[in-house]
C-alpha atoms as a PDB file:
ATOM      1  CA  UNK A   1      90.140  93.317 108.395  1.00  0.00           C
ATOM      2  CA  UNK A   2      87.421  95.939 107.911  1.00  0.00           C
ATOM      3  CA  UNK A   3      87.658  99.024 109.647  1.00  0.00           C
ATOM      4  CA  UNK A   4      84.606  98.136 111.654  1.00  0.00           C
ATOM      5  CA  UNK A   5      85.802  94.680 113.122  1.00  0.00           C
ATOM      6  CA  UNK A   6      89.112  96.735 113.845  1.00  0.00           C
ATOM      7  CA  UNK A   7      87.513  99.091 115.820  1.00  0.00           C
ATOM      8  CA  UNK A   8      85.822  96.801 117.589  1.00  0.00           C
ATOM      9  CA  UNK A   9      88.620  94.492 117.957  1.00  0.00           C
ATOM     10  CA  UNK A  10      90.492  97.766 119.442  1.00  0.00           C
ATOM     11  CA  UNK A  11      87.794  98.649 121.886  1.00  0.00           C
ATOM     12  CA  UNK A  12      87.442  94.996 123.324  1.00  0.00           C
ATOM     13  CA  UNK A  13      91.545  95.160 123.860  1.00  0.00           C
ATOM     14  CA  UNK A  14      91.285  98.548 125.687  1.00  0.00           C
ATOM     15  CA  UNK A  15      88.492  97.152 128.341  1.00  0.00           C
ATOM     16  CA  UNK A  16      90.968  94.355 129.014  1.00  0.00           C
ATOM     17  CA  UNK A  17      93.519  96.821 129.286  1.00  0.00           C
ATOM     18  CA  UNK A  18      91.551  98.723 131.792  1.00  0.00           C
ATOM     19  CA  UNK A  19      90.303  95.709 133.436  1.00  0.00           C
ATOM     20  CA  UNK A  20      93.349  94.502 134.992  1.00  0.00           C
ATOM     21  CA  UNK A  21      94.714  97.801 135.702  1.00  0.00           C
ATOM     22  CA  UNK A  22      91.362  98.367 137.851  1.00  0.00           C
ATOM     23  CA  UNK A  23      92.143  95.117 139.321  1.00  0.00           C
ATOM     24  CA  UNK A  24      95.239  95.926 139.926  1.00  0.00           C
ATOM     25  CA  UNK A  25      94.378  98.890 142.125  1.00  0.00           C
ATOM     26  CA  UNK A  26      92.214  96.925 144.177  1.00  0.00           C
ATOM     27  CA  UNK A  27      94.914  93.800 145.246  1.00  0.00           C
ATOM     28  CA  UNK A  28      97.098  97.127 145.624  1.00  0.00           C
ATOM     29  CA  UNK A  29      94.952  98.487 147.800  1.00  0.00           C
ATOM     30  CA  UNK A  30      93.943  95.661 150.040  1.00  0.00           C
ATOM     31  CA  UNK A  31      97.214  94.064 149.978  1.00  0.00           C
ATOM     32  CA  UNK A  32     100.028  96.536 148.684  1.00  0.00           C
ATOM     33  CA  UNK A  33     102.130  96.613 145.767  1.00  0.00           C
ATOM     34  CA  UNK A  34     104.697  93.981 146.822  1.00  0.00           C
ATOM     35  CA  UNK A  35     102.274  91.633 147.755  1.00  0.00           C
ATOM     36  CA  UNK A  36     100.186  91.674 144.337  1.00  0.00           C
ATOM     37  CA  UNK A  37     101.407  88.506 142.200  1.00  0.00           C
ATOM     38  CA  UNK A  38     100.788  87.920 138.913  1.00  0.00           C
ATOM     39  CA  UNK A  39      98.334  84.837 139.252  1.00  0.00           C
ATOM     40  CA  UNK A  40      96.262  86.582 141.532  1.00  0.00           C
ATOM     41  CA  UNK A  41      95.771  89.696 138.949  1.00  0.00           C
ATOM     42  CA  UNK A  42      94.631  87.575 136.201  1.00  0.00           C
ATOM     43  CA  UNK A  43      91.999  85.522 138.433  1.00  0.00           C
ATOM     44  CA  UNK A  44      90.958  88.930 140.213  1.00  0.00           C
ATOM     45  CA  UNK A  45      90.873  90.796 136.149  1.00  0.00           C
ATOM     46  CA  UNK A  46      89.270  87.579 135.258  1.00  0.00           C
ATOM     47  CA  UNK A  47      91.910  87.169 132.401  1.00  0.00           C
ATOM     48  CA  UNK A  48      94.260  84.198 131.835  1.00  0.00           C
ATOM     49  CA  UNK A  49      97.923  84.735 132.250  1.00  0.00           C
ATOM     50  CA  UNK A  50      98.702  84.672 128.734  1.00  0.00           C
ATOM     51  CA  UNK A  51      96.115  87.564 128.299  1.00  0.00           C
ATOM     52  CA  UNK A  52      97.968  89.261 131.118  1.00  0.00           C
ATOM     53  CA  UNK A  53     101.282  88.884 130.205  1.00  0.00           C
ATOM     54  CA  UNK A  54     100.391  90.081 126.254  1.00  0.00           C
ATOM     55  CA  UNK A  55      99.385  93.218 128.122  1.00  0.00           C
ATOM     56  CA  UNK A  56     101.623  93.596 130.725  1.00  0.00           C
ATOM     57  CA  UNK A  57     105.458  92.076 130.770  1.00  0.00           C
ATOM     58  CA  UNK A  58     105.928  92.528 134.489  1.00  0.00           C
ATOM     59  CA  UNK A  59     104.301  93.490 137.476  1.00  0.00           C
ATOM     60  CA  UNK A  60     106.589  96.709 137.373  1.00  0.00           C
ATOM     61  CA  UNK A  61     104.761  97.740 133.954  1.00  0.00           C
ATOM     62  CA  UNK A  62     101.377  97.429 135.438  1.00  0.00           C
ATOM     63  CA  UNK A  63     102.611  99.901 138.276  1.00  0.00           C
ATOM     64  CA  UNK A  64     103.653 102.307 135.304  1.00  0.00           C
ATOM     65  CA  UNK A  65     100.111 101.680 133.624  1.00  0.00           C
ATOM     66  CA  UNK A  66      98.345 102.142 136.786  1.00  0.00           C
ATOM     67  CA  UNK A  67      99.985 105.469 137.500  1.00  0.00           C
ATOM     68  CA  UNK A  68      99.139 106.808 134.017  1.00  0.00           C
ATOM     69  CA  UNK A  69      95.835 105.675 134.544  1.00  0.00           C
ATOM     70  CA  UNK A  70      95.528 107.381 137.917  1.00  0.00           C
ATOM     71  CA  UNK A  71      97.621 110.899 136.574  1.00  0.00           C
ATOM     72  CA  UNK A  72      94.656 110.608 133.625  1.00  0.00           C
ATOM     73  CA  UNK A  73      91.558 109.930 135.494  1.00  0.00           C
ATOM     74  CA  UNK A  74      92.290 112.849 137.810  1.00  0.00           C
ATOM     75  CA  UNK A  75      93.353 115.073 134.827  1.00  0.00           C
ATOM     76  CA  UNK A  76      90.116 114.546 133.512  1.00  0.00           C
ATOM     77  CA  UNK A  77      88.045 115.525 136.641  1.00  0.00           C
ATOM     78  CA  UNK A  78      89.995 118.739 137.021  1.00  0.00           C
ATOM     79  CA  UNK A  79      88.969 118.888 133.152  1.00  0.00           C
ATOM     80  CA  UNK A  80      85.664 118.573 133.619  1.00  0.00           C
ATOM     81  CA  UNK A  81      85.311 120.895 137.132  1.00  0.00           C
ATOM     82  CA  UNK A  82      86.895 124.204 135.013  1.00  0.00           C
ATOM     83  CA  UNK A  83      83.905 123.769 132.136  1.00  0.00           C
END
């Protein structure tokens, strides 16, 4: 695999990544963290479950993911408000 269609390949795997975990905070959102099933999160991330599941063993691993993602997104708007 060239290093081109790997980076590519790469880049297309993170936006799925992201993808559900934005989905993710809007069924948690509207309907709470319990609530959220797995069949819903694909349909609303537009994924199949396979997709999901190669991402994401449990729901419990997309709360982890989500939090990250949250702890990271405001890390980098306090980032950018000090420069």
């Amino acid at each position: 695999m060239s290093e081109e269609s790997y980076a590519r390949q790469h880049a297309t795997y993170r936006g799925v990544h992201e993808s559900i975990i934005l989905a993710a905070k809007k069924l948690i959102a509207q309907q709470g963290f319990r609530a959220m099933n797995m069949i819903e999160l694909a349909s609303e991330a537009e994924v199949s479950r396979a997709t999901l599941y190669n991402h994401f063993r449990d729901k419990e691993a997309i709360g982890v993911a989500l939090a990250k993602y949250e702890v990271q997104e405001r890390s980098e708007e306090h980032t950018s408000e000090l420069q």
